[in-house]
Protein backbone atom coordinates (compact mmCIF):
# COMPACT_ATOMS: atom_id res chain seq x y z
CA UNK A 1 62.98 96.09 78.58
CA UNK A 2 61.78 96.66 82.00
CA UNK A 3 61.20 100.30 81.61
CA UNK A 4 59.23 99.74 78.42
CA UNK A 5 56.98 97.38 80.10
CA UNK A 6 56.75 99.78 83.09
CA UNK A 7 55.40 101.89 80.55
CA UNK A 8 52.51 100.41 79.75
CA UNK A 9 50.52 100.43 83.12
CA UNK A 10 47.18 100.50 84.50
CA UNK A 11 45.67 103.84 86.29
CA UNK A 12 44.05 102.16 89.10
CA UNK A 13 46.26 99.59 90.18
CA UNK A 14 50.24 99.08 90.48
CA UNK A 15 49.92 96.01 88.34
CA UNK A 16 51.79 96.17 85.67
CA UNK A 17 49.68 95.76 82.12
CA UNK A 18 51.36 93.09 81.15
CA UNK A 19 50.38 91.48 83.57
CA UNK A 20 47.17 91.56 83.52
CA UNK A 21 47.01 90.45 79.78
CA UNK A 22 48.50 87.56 81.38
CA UNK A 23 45.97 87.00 83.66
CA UNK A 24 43.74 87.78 81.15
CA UNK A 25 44.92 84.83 79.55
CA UNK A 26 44.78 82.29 82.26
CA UNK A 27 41.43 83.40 83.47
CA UNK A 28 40.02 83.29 79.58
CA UNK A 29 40.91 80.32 79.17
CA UNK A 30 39.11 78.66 81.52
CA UNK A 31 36.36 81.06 81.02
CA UNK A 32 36.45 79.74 77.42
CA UNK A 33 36.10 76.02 78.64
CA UNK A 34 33.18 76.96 80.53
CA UNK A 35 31.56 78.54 78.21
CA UNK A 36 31.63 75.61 76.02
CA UNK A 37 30.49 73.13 78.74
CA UNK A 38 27.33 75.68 78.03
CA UNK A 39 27.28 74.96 74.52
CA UNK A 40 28.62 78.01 73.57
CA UNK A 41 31.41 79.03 71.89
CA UNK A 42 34.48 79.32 73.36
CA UNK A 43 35.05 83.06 72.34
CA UNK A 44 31.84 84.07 74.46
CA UNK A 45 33.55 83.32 77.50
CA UNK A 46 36.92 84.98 76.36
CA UNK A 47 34.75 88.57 75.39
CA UNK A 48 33.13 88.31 78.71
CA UNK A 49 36.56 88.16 81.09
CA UNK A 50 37.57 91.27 78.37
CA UNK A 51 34.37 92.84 79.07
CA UNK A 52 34.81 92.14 83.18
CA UNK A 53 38.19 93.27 82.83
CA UNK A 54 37.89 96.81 80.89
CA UNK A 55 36.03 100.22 81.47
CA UNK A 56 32.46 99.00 81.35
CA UNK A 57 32.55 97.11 84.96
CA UNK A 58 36.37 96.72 87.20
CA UNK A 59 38.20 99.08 84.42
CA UNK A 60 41.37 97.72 85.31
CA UNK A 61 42.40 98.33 81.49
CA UNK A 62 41.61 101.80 81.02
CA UNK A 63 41.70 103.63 77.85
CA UNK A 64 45.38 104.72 77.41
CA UNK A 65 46.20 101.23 78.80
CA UNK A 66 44.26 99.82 75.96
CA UNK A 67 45.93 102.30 73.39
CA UNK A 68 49.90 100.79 74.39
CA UNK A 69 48.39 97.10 73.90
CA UNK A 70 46.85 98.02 70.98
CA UNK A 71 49.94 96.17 69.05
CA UNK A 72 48.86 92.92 70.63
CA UNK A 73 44.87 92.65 68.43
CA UNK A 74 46.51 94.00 65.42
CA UNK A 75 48.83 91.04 65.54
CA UNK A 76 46.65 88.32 66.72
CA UNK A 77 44.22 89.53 63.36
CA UNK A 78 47.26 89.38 61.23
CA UNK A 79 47.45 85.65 62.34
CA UNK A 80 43.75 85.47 61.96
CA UNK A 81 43.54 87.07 58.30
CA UNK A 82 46.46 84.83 57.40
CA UNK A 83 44.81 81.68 58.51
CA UNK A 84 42.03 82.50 56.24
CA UNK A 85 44.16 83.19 53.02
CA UNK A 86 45.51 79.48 53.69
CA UNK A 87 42.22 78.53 52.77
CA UNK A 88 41.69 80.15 49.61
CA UNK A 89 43.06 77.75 47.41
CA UNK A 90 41.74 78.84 44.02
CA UNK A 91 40.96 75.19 42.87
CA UNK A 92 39.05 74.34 45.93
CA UNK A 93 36.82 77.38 45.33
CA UNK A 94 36.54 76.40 41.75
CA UNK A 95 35.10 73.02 42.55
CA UNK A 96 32.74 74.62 44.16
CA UNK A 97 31.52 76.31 41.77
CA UNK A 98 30.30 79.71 40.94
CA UNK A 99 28.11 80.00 43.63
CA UNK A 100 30.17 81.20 46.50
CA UNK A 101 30.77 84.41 44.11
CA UNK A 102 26.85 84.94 44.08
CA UNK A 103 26.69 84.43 47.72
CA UNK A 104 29.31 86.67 48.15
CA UNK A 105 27.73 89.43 45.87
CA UNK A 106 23.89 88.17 47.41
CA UNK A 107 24.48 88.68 50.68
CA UNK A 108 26.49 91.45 50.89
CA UNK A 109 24.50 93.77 48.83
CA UNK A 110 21.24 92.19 50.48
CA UNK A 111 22.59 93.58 53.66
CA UNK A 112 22.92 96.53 52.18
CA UNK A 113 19.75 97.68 50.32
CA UNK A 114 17.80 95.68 53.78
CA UNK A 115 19.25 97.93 56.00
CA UNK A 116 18.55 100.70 53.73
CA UNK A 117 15.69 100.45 53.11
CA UNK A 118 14.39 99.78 56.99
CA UNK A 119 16.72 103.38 57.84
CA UNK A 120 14.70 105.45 54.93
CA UNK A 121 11.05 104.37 55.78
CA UNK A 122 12.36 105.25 59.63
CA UNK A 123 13.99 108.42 58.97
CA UNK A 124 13.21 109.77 55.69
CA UNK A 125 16.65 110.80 55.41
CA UNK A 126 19.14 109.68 52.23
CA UNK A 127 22.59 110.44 53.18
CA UNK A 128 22.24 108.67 56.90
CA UNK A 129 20.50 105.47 54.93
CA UNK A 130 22.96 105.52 52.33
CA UNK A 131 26.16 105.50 55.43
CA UNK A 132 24.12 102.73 57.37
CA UNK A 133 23.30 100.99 55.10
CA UNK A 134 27.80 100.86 53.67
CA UNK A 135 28.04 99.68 57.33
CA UNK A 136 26.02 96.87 56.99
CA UNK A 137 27.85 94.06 54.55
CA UNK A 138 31.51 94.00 56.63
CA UNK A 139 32.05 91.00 58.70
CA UNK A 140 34.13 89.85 61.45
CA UNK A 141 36.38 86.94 60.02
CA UNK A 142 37.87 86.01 63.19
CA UNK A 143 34.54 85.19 65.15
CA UNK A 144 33.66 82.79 62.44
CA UNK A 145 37.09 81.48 62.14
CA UNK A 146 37.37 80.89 65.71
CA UNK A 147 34.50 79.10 65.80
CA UNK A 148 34.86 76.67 62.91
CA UNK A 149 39.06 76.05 64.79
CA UNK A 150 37.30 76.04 68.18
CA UNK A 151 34.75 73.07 67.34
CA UNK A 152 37.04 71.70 64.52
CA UNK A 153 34.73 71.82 61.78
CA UNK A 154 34.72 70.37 58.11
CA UNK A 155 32.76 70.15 55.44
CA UNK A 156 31.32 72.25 52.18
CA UNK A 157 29.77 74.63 54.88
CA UNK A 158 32.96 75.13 56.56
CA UNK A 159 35.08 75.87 53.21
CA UNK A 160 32.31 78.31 52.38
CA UNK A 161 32.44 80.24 55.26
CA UNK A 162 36.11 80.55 54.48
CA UNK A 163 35.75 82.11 51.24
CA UNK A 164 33.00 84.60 52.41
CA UNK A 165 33.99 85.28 55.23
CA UNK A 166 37.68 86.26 53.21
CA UNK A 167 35.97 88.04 50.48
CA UNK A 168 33.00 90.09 52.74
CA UNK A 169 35.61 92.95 53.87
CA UNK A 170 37.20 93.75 50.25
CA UNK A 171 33.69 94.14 48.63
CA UNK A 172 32.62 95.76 51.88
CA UNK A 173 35.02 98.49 51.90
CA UNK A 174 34.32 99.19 47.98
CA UNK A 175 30.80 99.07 48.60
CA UNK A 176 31.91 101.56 51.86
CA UNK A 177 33.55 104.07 49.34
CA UNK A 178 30.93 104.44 46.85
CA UNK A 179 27.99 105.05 49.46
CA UNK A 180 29.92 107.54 51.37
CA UNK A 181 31.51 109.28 48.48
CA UNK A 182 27.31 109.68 47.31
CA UNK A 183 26.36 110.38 50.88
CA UNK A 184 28.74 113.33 50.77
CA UNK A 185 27.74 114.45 47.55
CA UNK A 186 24.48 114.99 48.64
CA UNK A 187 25.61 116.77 52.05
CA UNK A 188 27.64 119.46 50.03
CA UNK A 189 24.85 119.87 47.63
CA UNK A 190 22.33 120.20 50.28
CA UNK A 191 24.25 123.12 51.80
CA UNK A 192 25.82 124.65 48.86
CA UNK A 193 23.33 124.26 45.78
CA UNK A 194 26.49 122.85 43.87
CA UNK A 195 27.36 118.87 43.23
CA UNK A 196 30.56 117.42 44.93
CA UNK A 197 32.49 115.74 43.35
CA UNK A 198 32.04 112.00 43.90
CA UNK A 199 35.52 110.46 41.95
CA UNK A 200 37.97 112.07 43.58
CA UNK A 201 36.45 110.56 47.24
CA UNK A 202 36.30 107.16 45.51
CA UNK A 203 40.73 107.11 44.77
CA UNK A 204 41.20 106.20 48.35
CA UNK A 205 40.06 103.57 49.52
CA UNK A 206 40.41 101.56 45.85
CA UNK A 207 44.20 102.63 46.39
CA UNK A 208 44.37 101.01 49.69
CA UNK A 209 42.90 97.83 48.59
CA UNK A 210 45.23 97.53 45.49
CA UNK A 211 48.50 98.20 47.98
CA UNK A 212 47.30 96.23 50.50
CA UNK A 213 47.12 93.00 47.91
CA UNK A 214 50.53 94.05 46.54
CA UNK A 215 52.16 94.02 49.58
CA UNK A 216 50.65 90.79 50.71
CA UNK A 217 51.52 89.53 47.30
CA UNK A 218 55.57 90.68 47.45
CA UNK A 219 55.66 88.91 51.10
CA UNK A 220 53.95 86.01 50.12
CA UNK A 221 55.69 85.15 46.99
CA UNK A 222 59.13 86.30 49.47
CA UNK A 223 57.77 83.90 52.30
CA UNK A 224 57.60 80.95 49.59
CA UNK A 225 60.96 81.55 48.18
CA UNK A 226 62.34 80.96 51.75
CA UNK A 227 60.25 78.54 53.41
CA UNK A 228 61.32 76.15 50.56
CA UNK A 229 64.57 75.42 52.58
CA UNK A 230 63.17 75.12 55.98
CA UNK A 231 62.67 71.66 57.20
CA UNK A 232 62.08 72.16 61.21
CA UNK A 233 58.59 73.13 62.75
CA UNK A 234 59.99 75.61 64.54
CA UNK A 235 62.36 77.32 61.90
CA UNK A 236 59.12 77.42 59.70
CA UNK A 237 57.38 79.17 62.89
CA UNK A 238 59.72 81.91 63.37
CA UNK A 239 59.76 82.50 59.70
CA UNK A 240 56.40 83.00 59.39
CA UNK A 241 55.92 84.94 62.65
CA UNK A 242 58.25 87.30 61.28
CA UNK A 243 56.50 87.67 58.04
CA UNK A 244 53.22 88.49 59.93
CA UNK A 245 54.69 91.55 61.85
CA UNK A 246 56.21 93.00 59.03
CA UNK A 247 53.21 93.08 57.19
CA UNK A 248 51.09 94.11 59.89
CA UNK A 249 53.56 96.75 61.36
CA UNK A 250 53.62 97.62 57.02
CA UNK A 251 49.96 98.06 56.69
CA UNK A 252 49.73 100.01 59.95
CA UNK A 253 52.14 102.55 58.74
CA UNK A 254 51.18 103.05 55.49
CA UNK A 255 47.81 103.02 56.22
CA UNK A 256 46.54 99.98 54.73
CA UNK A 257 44.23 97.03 55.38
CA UNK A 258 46.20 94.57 57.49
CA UNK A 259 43.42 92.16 57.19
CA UNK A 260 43.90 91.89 52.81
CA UNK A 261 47.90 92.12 53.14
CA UNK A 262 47.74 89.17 55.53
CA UNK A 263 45.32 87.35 53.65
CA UNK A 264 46.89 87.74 50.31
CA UNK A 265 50.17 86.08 52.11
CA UNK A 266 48.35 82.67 52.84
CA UNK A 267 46.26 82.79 49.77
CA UNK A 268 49.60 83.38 47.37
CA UNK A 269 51.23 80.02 49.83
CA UNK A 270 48.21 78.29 49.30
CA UNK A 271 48.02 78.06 45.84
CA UNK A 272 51.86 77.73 44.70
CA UNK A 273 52.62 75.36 47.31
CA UNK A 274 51.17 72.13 47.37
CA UNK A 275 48.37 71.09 49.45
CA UNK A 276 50.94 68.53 51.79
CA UNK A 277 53.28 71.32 51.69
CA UNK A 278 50.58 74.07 53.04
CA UNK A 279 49.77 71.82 55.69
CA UNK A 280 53.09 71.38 56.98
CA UNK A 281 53.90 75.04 57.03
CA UNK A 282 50.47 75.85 58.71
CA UNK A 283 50.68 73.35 61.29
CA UNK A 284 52.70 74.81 63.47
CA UNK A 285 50.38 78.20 63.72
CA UNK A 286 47.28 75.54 64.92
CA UNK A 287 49.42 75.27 67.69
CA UNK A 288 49.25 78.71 68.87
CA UNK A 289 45.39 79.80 67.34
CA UNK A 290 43.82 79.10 70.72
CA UNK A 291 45.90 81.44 72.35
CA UNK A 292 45.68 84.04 69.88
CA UNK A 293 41.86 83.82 70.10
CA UNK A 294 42.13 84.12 73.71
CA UNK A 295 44.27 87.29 73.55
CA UNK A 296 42.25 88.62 70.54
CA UNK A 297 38.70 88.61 72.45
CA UNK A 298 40.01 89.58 75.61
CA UNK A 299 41.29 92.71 74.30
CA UNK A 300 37.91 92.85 72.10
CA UNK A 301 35.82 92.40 75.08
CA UNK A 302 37.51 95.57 76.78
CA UNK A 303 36.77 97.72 74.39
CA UNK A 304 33.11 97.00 74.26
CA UNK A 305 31.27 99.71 76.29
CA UNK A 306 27.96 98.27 77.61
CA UNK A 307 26.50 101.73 78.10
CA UNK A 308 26.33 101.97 74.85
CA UNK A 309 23.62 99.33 74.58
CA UNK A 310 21.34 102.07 76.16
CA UNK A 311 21.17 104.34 72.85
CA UNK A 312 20.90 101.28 70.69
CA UNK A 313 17.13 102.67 70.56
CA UNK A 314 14.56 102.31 67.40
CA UNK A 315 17.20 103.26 64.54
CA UNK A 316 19.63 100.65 65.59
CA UNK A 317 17.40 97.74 66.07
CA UNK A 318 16.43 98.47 62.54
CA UNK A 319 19.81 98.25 61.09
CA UNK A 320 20.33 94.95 63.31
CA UNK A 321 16.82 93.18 61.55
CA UNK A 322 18.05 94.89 58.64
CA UNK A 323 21.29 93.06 58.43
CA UNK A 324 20.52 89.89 59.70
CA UNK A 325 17.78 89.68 56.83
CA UNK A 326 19.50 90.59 54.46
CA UNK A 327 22.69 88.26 55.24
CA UNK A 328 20.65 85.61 55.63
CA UNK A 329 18.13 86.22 52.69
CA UNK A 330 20.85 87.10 50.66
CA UNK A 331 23.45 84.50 50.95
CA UNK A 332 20.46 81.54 50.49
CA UNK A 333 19.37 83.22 47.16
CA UNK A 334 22.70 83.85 46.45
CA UNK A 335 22.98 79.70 46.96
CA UNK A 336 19.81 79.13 44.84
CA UNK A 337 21.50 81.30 42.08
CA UNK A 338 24.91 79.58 42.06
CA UNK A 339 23.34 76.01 42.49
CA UNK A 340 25.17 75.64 45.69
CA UNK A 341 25.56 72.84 47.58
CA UNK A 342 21.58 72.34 50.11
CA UNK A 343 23.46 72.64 53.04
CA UNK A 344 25.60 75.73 52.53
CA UNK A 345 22.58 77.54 51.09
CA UNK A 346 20.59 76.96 54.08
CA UNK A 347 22.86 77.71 56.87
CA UNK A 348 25.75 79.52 55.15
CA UNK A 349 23.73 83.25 56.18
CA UNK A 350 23.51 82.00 59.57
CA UNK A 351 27.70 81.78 59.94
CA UNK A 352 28.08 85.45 59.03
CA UNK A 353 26.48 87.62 60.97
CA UNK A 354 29.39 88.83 63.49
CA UNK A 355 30.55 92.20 63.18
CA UNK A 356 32.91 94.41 65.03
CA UNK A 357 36.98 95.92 63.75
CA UNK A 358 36.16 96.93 60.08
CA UNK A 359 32.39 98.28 60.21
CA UNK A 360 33.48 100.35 64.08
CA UNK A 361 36.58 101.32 61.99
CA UNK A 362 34.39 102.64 59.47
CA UNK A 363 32.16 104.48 61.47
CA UNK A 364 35.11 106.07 63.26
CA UNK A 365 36.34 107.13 59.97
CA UNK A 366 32.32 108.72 58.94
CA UNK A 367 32.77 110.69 62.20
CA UNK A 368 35.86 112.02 61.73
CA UNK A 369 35.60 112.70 57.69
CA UNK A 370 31.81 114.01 58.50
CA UNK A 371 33.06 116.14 61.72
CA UNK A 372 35.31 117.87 58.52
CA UNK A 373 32.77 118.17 56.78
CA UNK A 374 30.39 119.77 58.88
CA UNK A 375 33.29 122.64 59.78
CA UNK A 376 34.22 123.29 56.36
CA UNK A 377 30.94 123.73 55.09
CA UNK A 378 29.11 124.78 57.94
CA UNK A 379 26.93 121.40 58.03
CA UNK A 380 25.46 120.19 61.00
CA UNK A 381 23.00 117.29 59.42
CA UNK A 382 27.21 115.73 58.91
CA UNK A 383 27.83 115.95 62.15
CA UNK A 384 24.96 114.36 63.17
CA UNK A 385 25.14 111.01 60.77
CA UNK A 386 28.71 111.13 62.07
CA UNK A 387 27.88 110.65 65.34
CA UNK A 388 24.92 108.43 65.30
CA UNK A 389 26.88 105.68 63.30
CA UNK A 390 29.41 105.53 65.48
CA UNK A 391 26.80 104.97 68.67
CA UNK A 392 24.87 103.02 66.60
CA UNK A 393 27.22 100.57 64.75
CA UNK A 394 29.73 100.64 68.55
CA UNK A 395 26.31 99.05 70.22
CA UNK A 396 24.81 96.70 67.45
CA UNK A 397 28.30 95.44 67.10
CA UNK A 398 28.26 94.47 71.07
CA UNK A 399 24.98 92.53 69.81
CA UNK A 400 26.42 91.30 66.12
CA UNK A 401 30.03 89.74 68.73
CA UNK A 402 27.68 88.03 71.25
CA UNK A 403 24.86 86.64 68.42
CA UNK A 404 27.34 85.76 65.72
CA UNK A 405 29.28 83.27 66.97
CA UNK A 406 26.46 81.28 68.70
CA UNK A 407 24.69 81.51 65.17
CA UNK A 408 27.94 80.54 63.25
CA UNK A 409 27.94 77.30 65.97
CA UNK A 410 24.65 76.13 65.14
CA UNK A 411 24.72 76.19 61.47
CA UNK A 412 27.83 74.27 62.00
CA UNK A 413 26.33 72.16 63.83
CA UNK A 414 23.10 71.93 62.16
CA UNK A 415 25.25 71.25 58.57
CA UNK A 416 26.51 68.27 60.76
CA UNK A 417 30.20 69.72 60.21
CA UNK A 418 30.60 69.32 63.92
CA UNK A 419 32.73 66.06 65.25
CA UNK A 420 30.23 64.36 67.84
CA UNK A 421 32.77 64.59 70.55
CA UNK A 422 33.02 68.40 70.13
């Protein structure tokens, strides 16, 4: 065990890495509390020690260090994305009518066609607004979700920002497959003369979406089945921790989205379980959120580079008014639509707006499918997109972490969702 640990260690000091994610912890953690004696939340101060801690400033986590811990976010968002499908009980969502779907739909393809359309008028140029513009409707569940654990929020808001927040990545990534299957359409028939073909680009993604819910729905029915005949806490703990790094080690290896298989194990155990049942089982994760938030944004915050805010420049500040409009624009008429609840209509866009693992994932895969591209057909207007969404969306994601939460806060607050002694 020793030598595996020794493994994993940091260029520029002899402290071992685990270590330092250790005091990464400690030192988060009370970052975290003062960060909320600032009225912020608590994950500000966690991103910050990350931030402190990684290449941008000390770089005592460089990036091969950051590659071996790598093991340690994908876990802490399994726990995340599984919190999440714990609250997607069907009948809750139900009795809320059908205007979280029309939020859902509102806002995410408001995000879209805003950011589109700001990228076009700028740049004249179809295939980069059409990839900008698929980068535009993911969110980042665990900023909100941290948040609304952090301050203990409940309310109609609160459940709402559960089911979008849930929902926002599936419809993101479909939304994702479509524009870049066009976008590449028009690349090869702007070099070749001849159409691409459009289907064939469009099996891949849909395929990991399907598997992904499968999976989550073999291992959730599975968990159910045995969590029947646990009675202790902590039995129902280690069940359920072991669940969570199957999937997640699963999903990893076959290439699927560990967020939906994780998601689709709460969601199945929250809606063939009863609600006192669900509770129990759930309980004993509470416990241990905090600390997975604290390891989660630490390791976030490292891999944020700060010079890339310098080559945020014209194109991304449009994408970032862009977004933000059309989130917010497009979740309140979704609200109007759906008859939603005053509240959640006028606050819900505001809860949102973070963005980081999903929309720099998909940019990493535009460079690398667009680098292809651009060799294979001799294309360098690919390579280009490729690497301006990946500058872009890396630095308006440094922006979308820092801005989301703080929004999510307020409309929580501003709902009145928010227990006065938080």
């Amino acid at each position: 065990m020793n030598d595996d640990l020794g493994a994993i260690s940091l260029s520029q000091t002899d402290i071992p890495a685990i270590a330092m994610v250790g005091v990464a912890v400690v030192v988060g953690y009370y970052a975290g509390r003062f960060a909320q004696r600032m009225r912020l939340p608590s994950i500000i101060g966690y991103m910050a020690v990350g931030v402190l801690l990684g290449p941008s400033i000390i770089g005592v986590f460089d990036r091969h260090t950051l590659q071996g811990l790598a093991f340690i976010t994908e876990v802490a968002l399994g726990f995340v994305a599984f919190s999440i499908g714990t609250e997607l009980n069907f009948a809750s969502i139900k009795r809320q009518g059908s205007g979280i779907i029309s939020i859902i739909l509102s806002e995410s393809f408001g995000a879209f066609l805003f950011v589109f359309a700001g990228v076009y008028v700028f740049t004249r140029d179809l295939p980069l607004s059409l990839i900008f513009a698929s980068m535009a409707p993911a969110s980042a569940p665990a900023g909100t979700v941290a948040v609304i654990q952090g301050c203990k929020a409940k309310g109609k808001l609160t459940q709402a920002l559960y089911a979008v927040v849930a929902f926002d990545d599936g419809l993101a990534i479909v939304i994702f497959a479509f524009a870049v299957a066009i976008a590449r359409s028009l690349l090869i028939s702007e070099a070749t003369g001849t159409a691409g073909a459009v289907l064939p680009a469009l099996w891949v993604p849909i395929k990991e979406i399907v598997l992904s819910l499968v999976l989550g729905g073999v291992a959730g029915f599975l968990f159910c089945q045995l969590v029947r005949r646990l009675q202790s806490s902590r039995e129902i703990f280690i069940l359920l921790f072991g669940f969570v790094l199957i999937v997640t080690g699963l999903a990893a290896h076959w290439h699927l989205s560990l967020i939906l298989a994780n998601m689709t194990i709460g969601c199945v155990l929250a809606n063939i379980r009863r609600e006192a049942a669900v509770r129990r089982i759930v309980a004993p994760l509470l416990d241990i959120m905090p600390l997975v938030f604290i390891l989660f944004f630490c390791l976030a915050g490292t891999h944020l580079d700060l010079a890339a805010l310098t080559s945020l420049g014209v194109l991304g500040t449009v994408y970032i008014v862009g977004r933000t409009g059309g989130k917010i624009i497009g979740a309140r008429m979704g609200g109007m639509v759906g008859g939603i609840d005053a509240k959640v209509k006028k606050y819900i866009g505001l809860g949102i707006l973070s963005q980081a693992g999903v929309a720099i994932g998909v940019a990493l895969i535009v460079k690398h499918e667009f680098g292809i591209l651009a060799n294979e057909y001799n294309i360098e207007h690919a390579a280009v997109i490729g690497a301006a969404t990946l500058t872009t969306v890396t630095a308006t994601s440094i922006f979308f972490e820092i801005v989301g939460p703080i929004c999510a806060k307020i409309a929580l607050a501003k709902a009145g969702e928010i227990p006065k002694a938080e």
